[in-house]
Protein backbone atom coordinates (compact mmCIF):
# COMPACT_ATOMS: atom_id res chain seq x y z
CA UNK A 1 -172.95 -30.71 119.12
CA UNK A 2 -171.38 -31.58 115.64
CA UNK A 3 -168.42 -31.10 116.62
CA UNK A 4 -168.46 -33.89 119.77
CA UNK A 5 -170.20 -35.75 117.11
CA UNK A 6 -167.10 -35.25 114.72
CA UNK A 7 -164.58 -35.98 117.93
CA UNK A 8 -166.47 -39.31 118.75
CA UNK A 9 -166.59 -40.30 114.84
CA UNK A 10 -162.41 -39.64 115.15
CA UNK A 11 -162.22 -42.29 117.85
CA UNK A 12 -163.76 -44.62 116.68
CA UNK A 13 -162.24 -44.29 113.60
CA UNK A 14 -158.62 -44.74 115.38
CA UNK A 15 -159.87 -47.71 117.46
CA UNK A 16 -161.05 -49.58 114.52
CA UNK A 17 -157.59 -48.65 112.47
CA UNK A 18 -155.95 -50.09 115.95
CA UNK A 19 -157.48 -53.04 116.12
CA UNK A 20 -157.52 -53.75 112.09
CA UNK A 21 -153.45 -53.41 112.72
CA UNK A 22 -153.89 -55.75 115.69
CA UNK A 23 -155.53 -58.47 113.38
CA UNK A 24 -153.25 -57.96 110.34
CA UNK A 25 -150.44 -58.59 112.37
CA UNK A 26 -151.76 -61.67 114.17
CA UNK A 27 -152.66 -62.91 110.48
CA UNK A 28 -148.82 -62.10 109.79
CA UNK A 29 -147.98 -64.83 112.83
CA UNK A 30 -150.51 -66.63 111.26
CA UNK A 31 -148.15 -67.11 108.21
CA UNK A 32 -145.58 -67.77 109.63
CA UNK A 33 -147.15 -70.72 111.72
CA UNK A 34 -147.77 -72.03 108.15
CA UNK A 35 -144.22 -72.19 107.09
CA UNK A 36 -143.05 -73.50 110.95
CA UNK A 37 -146.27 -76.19 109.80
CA UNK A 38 -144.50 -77.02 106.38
CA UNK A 39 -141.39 -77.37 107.94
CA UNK A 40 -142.46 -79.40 110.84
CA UNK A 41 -144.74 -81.51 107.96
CA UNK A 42 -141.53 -82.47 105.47
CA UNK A 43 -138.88 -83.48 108.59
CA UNK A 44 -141.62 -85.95 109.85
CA UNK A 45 -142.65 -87.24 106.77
CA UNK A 46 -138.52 -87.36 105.51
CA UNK A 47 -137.27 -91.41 105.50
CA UNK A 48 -133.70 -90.77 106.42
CA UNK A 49 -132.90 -94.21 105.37
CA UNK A 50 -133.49 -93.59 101.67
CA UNK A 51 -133.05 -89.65 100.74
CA UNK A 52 -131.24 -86.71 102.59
CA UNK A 53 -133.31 -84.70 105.37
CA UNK A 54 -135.09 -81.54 103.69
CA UNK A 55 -133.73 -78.27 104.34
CA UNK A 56 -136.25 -76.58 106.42
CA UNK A 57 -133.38 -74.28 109.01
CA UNK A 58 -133.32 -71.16 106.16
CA UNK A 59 -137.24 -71.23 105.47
CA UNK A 60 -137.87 -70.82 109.64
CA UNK A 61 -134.96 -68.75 110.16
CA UNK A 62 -137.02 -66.44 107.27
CA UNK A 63 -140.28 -66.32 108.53
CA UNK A 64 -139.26 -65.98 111.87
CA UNK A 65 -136.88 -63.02 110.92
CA UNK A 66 -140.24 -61.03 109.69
CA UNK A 67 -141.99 -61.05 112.56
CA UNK A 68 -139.37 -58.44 114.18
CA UNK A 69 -141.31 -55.97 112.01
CA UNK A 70 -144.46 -56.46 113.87
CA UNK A 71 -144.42 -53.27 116.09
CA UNK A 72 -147.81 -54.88 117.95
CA UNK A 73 -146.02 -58.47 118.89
CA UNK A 74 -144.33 -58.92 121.63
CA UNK A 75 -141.12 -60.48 120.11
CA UNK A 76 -139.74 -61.80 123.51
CA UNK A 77 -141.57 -64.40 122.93
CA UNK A 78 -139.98 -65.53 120.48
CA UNK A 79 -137.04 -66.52 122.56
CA UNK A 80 -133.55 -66.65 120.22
CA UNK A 81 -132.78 -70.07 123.01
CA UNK A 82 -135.89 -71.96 121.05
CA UNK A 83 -134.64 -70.88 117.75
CA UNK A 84 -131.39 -72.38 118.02
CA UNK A 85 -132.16 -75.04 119.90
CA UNK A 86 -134.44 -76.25 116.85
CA UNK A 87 -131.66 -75.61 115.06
CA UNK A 88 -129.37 -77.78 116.39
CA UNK A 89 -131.56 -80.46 117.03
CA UNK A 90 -131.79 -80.68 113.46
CA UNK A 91 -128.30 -80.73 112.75
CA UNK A 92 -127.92 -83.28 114.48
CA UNK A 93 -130.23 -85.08 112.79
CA UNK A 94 -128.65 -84.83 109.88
CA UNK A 95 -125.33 -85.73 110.90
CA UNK A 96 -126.96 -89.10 112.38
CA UNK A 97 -128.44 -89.48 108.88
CA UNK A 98 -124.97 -88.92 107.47
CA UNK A 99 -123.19 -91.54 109.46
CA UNK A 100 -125.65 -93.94 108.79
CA UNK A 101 -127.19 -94.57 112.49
CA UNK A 102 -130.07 -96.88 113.32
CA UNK A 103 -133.65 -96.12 112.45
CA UNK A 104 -134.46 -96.15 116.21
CA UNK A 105 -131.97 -93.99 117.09
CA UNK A 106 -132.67 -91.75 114.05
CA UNK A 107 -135.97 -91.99 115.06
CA UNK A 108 -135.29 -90.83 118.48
CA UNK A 109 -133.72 -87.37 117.06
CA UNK A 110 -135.86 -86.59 114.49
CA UNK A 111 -138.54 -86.98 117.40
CA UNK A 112 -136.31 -84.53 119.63
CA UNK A 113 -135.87 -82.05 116.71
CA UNK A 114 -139.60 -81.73 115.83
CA UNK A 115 -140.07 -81.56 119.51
CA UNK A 116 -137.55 -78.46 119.41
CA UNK A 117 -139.89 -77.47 116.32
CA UNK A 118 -143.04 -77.47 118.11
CA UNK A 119 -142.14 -75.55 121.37
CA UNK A 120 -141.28 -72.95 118.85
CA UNK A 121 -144.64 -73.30 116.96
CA UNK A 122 -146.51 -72.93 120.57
CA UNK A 123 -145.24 -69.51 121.36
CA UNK A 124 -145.83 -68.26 118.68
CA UNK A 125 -149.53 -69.30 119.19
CA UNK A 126 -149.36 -67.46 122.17
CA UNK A 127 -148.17 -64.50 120.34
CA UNK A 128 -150.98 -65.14 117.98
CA UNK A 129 -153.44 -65.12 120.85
CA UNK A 130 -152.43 -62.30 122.81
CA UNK A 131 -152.80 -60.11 119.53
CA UNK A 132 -156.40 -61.17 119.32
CA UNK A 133 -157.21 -60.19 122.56
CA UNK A 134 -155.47 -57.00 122.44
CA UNK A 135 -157.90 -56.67 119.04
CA UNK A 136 -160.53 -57.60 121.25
CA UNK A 137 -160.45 -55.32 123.78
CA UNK A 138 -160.21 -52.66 121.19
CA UNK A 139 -163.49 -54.44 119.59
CA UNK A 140 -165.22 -53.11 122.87
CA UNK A 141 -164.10 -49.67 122.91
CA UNK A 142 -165.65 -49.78 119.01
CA UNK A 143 -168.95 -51.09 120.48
CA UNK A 144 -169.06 -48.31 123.05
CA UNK A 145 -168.09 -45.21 119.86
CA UNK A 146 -170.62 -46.88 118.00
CA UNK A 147 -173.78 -46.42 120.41
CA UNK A 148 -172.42 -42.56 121.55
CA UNK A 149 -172.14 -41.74 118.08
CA UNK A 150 -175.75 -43.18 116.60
CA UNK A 151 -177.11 -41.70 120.42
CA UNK A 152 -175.59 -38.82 119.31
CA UNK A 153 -176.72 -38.59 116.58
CA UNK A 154 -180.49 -38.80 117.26
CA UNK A 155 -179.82 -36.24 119.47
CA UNK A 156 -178.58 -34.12 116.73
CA UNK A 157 -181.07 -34.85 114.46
CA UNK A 158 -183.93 -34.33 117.15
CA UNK A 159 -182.06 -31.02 117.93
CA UNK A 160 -182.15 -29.88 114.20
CA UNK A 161 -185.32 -30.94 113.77
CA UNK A 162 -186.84 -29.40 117.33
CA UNK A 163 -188.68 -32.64 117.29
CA UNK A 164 -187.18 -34.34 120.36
CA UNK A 165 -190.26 -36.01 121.88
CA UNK A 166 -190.38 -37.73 117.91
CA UNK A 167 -187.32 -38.49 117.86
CA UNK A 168 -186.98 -40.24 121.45
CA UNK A 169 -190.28 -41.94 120.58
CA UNK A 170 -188.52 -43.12 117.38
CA UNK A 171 -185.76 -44.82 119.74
CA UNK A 172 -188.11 -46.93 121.91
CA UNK A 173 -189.18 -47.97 118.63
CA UNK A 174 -186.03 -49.20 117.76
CA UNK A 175 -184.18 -46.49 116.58
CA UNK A 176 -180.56 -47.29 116.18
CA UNK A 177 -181.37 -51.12 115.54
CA UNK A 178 -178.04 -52.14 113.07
CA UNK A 179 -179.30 -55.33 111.23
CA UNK A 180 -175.99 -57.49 110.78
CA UNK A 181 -176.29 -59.81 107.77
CA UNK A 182 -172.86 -61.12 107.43
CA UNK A 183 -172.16 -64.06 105.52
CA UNK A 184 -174.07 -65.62 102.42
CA UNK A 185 -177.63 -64.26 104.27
CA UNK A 186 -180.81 -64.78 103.14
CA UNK A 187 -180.65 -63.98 99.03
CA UNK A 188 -184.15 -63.45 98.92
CA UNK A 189 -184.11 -60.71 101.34
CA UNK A 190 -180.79 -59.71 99.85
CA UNK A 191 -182.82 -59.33 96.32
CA UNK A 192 -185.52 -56.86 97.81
CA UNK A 193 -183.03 -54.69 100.14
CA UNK A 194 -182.44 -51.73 97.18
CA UNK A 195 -179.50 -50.68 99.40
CA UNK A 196 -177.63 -54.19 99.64
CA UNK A 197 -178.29 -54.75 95.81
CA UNK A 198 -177.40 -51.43 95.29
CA UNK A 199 -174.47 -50.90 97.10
CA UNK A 200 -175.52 -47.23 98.17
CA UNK A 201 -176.70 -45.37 101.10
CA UNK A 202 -180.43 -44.20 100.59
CA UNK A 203 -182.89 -42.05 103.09
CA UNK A 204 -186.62 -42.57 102.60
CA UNK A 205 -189.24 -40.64 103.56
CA UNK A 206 -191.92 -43.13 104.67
CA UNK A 207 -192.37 -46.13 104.74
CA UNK A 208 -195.56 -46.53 102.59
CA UNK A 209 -194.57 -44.71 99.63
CA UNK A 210 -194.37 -46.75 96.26
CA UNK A 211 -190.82 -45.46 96.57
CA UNK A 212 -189.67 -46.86 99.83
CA UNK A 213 -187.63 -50.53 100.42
CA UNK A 214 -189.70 -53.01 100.86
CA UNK A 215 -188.34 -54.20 103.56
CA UNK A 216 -189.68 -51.15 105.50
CA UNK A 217 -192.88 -52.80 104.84
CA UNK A 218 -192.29 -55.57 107.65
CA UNK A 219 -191.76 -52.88 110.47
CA UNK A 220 -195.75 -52.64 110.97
CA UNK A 221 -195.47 -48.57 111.64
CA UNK A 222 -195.04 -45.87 109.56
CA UNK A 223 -191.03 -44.47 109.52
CA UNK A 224 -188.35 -42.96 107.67
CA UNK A 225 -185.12 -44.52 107.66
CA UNK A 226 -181.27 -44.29 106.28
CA UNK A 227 -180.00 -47.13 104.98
CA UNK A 228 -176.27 -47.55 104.63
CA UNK A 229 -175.17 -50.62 103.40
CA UNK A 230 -171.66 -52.65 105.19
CA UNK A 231 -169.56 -54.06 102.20
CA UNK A 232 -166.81 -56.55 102.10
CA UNK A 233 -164.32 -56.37 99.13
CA UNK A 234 -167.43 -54.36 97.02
CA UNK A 235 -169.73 -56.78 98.17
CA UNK A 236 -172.70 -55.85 100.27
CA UNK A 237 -172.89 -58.38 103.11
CA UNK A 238 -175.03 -56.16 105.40
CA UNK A 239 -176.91 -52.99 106.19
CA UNK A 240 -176.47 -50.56 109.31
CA UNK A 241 -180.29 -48.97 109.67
CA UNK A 242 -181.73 -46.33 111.25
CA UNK A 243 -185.71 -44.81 111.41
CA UNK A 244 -187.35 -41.83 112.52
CA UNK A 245 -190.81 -40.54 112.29
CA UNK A 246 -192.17 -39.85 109.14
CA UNK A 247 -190.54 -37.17 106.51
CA UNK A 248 -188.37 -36.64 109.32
CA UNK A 249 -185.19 -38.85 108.45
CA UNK A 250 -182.10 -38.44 109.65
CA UNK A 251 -179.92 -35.65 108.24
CA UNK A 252 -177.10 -35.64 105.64
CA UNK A 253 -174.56 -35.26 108.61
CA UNK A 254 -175.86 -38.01 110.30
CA UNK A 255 -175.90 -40.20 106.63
CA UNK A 256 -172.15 -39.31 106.92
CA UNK A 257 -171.14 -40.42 109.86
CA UNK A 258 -173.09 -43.96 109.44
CA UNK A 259 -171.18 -44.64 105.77
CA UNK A 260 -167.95 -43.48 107.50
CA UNK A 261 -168.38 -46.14 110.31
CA UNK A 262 -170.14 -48.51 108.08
CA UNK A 263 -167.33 -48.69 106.42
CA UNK A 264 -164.69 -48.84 108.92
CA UNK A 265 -167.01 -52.10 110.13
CA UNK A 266 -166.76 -53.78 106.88
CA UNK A 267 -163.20 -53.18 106.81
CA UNK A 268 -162.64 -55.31 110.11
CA UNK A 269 -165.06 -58.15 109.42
CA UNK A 270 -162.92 -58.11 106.72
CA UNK A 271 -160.20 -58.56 108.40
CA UNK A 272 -161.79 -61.25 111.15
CA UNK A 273 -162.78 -63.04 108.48
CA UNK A 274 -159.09 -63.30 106.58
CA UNK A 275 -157.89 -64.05 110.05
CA UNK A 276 -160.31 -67.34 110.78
CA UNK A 277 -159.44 -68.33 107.33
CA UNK A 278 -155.81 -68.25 108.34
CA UNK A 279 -156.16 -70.05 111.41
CA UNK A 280 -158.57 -72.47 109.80
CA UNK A 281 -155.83 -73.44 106.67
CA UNK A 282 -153.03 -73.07 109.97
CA UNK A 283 -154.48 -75.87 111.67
CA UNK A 284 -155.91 -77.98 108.44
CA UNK A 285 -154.13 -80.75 106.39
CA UNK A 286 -154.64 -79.54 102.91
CA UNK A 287 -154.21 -82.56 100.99
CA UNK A 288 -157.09 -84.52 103.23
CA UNK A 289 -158.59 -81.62 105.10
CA UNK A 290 -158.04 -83.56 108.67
CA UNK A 291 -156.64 -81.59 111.26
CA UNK A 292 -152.93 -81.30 111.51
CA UNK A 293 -150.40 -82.00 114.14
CA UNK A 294 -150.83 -79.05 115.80
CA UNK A 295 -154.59 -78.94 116.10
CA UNK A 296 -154.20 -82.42 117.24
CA UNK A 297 -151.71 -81.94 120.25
CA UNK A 298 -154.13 -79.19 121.03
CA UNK A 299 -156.87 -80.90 121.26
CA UNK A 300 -154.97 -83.86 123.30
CA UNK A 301 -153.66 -80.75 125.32
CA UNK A 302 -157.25 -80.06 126.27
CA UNK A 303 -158.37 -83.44 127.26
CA UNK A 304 -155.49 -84.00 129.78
CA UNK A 305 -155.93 -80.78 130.93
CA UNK A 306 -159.32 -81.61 131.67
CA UNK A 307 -158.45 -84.61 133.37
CA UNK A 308 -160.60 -86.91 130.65
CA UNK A 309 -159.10 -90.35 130.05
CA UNK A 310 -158.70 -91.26 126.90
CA UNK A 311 -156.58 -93.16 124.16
CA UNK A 312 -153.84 -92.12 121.87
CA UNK A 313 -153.41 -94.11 118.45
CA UNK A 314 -150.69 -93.79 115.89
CA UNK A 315 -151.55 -95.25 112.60
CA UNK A 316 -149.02 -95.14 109.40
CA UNK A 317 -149.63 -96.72 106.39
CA UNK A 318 -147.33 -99.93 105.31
CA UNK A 319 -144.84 -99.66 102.44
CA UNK A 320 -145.84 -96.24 101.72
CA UNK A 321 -142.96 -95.06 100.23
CA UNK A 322 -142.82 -98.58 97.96
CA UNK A 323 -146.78 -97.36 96.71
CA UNK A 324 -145.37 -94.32 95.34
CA UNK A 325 -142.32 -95.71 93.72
CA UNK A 326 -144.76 -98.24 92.06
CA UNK A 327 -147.87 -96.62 90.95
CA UNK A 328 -146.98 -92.68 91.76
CA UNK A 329 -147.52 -90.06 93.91
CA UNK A 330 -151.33 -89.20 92.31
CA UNK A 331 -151.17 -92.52 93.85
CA UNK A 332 -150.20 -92.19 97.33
CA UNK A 333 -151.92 -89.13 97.86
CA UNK A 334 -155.00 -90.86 96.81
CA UNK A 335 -154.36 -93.51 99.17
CA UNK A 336 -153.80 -91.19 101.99
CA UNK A 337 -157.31 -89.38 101.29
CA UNK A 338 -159.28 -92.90 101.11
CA UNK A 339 -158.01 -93.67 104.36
CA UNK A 340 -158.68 -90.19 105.91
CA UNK A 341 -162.22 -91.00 104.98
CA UNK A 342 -162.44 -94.03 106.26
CA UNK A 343 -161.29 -92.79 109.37
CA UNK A 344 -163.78 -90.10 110.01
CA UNK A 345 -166.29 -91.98 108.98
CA UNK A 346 -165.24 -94.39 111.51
CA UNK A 347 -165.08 -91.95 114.27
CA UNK A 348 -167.65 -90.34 116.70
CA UNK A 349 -168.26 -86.75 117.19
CA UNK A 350 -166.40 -86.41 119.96
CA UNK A 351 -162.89 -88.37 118.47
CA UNK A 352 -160.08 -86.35 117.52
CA UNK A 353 -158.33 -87.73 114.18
CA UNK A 354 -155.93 -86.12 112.12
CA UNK A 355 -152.66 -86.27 109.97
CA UNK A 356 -150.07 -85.88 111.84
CA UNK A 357 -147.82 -85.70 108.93
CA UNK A 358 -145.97 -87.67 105.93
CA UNK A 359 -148.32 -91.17 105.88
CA UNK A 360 -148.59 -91.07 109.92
CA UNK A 361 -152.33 -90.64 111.50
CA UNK A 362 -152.81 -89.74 115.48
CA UNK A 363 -156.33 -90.45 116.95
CA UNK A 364 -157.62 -89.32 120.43
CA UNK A 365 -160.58 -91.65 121.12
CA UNK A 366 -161.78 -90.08 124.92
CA UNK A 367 -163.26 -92.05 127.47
CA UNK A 368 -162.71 -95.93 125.92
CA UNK A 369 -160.88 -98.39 127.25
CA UNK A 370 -157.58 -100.17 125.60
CA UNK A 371 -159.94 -103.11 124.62
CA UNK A 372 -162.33 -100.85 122.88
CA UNK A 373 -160.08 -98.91 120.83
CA UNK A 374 -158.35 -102.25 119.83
CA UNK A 375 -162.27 -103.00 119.04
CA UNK A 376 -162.24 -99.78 117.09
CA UNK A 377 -159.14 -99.79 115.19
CA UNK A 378 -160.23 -103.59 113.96
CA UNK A 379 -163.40 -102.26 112.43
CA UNK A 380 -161.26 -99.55 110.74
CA UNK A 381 -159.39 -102.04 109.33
CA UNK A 382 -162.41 -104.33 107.72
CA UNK A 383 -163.72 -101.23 106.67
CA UNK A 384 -160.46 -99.77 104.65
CA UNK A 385 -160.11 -103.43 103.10
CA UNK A 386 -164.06 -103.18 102.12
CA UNK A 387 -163.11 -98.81 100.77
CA UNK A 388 -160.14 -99.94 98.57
CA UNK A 389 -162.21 -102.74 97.12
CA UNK A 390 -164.71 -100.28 96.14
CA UNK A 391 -162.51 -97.79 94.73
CA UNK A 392 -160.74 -100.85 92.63
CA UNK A 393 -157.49 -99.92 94.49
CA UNK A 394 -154.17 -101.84 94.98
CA UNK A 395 -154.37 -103.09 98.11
CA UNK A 396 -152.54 -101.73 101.16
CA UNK A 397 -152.51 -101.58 104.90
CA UNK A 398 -151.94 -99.96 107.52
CA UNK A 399 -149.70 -100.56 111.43
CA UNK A 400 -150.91 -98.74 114.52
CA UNK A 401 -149.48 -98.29 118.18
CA UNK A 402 -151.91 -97.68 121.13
CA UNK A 403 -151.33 -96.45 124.61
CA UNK A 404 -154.00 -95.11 127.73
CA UNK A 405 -153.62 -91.44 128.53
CA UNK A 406 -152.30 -92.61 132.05
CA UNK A 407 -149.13 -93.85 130.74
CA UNK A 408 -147.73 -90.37 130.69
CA UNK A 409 -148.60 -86.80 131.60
CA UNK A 410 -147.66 -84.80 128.08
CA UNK A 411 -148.83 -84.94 124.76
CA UNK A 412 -145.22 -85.80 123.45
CA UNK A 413 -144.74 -88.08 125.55
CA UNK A 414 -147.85 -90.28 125.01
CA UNK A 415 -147.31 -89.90 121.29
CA UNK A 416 -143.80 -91.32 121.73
CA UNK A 417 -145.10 -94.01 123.82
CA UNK A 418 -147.57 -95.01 120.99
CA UNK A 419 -145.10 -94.75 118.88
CA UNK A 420 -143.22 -97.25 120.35
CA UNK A 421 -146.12 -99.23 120.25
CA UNK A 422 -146.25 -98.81 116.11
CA UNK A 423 -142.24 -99.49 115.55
CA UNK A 424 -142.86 -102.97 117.09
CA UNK A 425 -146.27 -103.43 114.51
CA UNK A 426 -143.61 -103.17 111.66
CA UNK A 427 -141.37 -105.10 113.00
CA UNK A 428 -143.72 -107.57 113.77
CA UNK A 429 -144.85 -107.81 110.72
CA UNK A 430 -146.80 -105.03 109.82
CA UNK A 431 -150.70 -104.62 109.44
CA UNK A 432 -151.65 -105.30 112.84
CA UNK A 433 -152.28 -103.29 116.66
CA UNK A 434 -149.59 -103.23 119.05
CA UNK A 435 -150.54 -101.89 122.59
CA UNK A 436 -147.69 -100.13 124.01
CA UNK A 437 -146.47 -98.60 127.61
CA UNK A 438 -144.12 -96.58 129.16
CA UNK A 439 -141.47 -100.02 129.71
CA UNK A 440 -141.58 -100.45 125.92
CA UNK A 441 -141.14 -97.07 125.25
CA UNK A 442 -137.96 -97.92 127.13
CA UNK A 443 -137.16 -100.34 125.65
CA UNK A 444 -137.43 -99.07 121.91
CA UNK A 445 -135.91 -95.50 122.26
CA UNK A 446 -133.22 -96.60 124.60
């Protein structure tokens, strides 16, 4: 029996190494997301009229390049076509910059080359994605170890003990019950566990000995228990527990097995945890915590493919790059966090608003019409005037260009249609809504 109970511990211990590799390298794509982010981040917020386009081929070219070590990813998708294709697009950019083209026409290709940027960003999303469902499925096979080997276990220990009827007693009792206390938790309870403040397995007895965790106290019968507690960088963030019938605990082989997998648990919530932090900074704006373009175009993704109507604004704020020059970058990057907060505060729960990089904002506001998002953006305006007043700042303003979700069928393509909409606000004037459409989309990026 101890040795199937040795074989099953061996499994799972494989299956949880598998899918901590599984994770690890998904956190890897993860990383390099960041740096296709950066990337896509300085060519949008670059003013070709005024200073030379970053250098962003090398740093893609880089992190892309590491990801062939990724034995788990299935590099196909990163297709060599997309690659160069971004490449190129961006050359071409450049050269436009260099020979001094229009800013609607150098508008047009730097839109075409962080198109080129972004196709390459979504597969490797999907690359992302299929990793954490391979780590998934893996997750299950875990689960199922897990409950053979505590099963086991008792079965063990009841056979050791010759107290089976006890023991299977014990389990409608709750025998087996793991008490999962991930996260911050309750620190009073944390304060009376001895094994969580600890950091050590212990077995006691019973229950109602002076000895015994307090915590035992709460189970209303009389048991002994194992404790092992489920750490996270030396931290105890949980405890896996087991009872039996009292002075019968479980035995030292079965205290093994249970720190083993304990263990091997805290090592992949570990891991889960470093992964949701990637994707969280992967899809966050650091500088005003707002979503960035690519949890935006998600999110806009979603909603079309839903089939919900809804309106697409792009906002950028006026003489940005004059601010800067004048008063400082602290300066600027002050302004752009004021008017991230006036945003959100100006939007519902169910509005998408984010930076979509340099000084440019892109809302989603679902299930308005035109008129009420003009309705909305006007507010927004009164109420940044009324938040720089407040904060005693120069004043400053800001252009926006609005379209309907039925003037086109694609993300990029309703962003470049409310874009059009904001090139004519400048030109205009500046500091004022400009509804746009697929005819002046045209028109603008003939």
């Amino acid at each position: 029996m101890l040795v199937v109970l040795v074989a099953v511990a061996a499994l799972g211990s494989a299956a949880v190494h598998r899918s901590t590799g599984l994770v690890r390298d998904a956190i890897a794509v993860q990383s390099a997301r960041r740096v296709l982010a950066q990337a896509i981040a300085d060519l949008d917020s670059a003013d070709p009229r005024t200073a030379e386009p970053p250098a962003i081929v090398a740093p893609v070219a880089r992190a892309v390049a590491r990801l062939d070590r990724l034995p788990s990813l299935n590099v196909s998708l990163l297709d060599p076509v997309d690659i160069g294709d971004a490449s190129a697009a961006i050359e071409r950019f450049e050269s436009a910059v260099a020979r001094g083209e229009s800013p609607l026409r150098l508008a047009a290709m730097r839109s075409a080359a962080l198109g080129r940027l972004t196709r390459l960003d979504s597969r490797l999303d999907r690359g992302g994605s299929a990793l954490i469902e391979r780590a998934n499925r893996v997750d299950a096979q875990v689960l199922a170890v897990l409950v053979a080997l505590v099963l086991g276990a008792v079965v063990w220990a009841a056979w050791r003990s010759h107290a089976l009827i006890a023991w299977v007693t014990a389990v409608s009792r709750g025998l087996g019950r793991v008490i999962r206390r991930f996260g911050d938790g309750d620190l009073s309870a944390r304060a009376e566990c001895v094994v969580m403040r600890r950091g050590r397995p212990a077995v006691f007895d019973d229950s109602t000995q002076a000895s015994a965790c307090p915590m035992l106290a709460d189970r209303g019968n009389r048991c002994s228990a194992v404790c092992v507690p489920v750490t996270l960088s030396g931290r105890s963030v949980g405890v896996v527990h087991v009872t039996g019938a009292p002075h019968e605990p479980p035995p030292a082989e079965v205290v093994d097995e249970l720190l083993a997998l304990a263990g091997q648990v805290g090592g992949r919530v570990d891991a889960i945890r470093t992964l949701e932090s990637t994707i969280r900074q992967a899809r966050t704006d650091v500088l005003t915590g707002l979503p960035n373009r690519r949890a935006f175009e998600q999110r806009a993704s979603d909603l079309l493919g839903r089939g919900t109507p809804f309106v697409l604004v792009v906002a950028d704020l006026d003489r940005f790059k004059a601010m800067n020059d004048t008063y400082g970058h602290e300066f600027g990057d002050r302004a752009l966090q004021l008017f991230a907060e006036v945003v959100q505060g100006n939007a519902r729960p169910q509005d998408t608003v984010a930076r979509f990089g340099g000084e440019e904002f892109v809302f989603a506001y679902p299930e308005i019409s035109i008129r009420q998002s003009v309705e909305v953006i006007e507010r927004l305006r009164t109420r940044l005037a009324d938040a720089i007043a407040r904060a005693e700042f120069p004043p400053f303003t800001c252009s926006f260009g609005v379209c309907h979700s039925s003037a086109g069928d694609t993300v990029d393509g309703l962003v470049r249609i409310a874009d059009a909409g904001l090139m004519m606000a400048k030109e205009n004037g500046r500091d004022r809504v400009v509804i746009a459409d697929r005819d002046l989309a045209a028109e603008v990026f003939h």
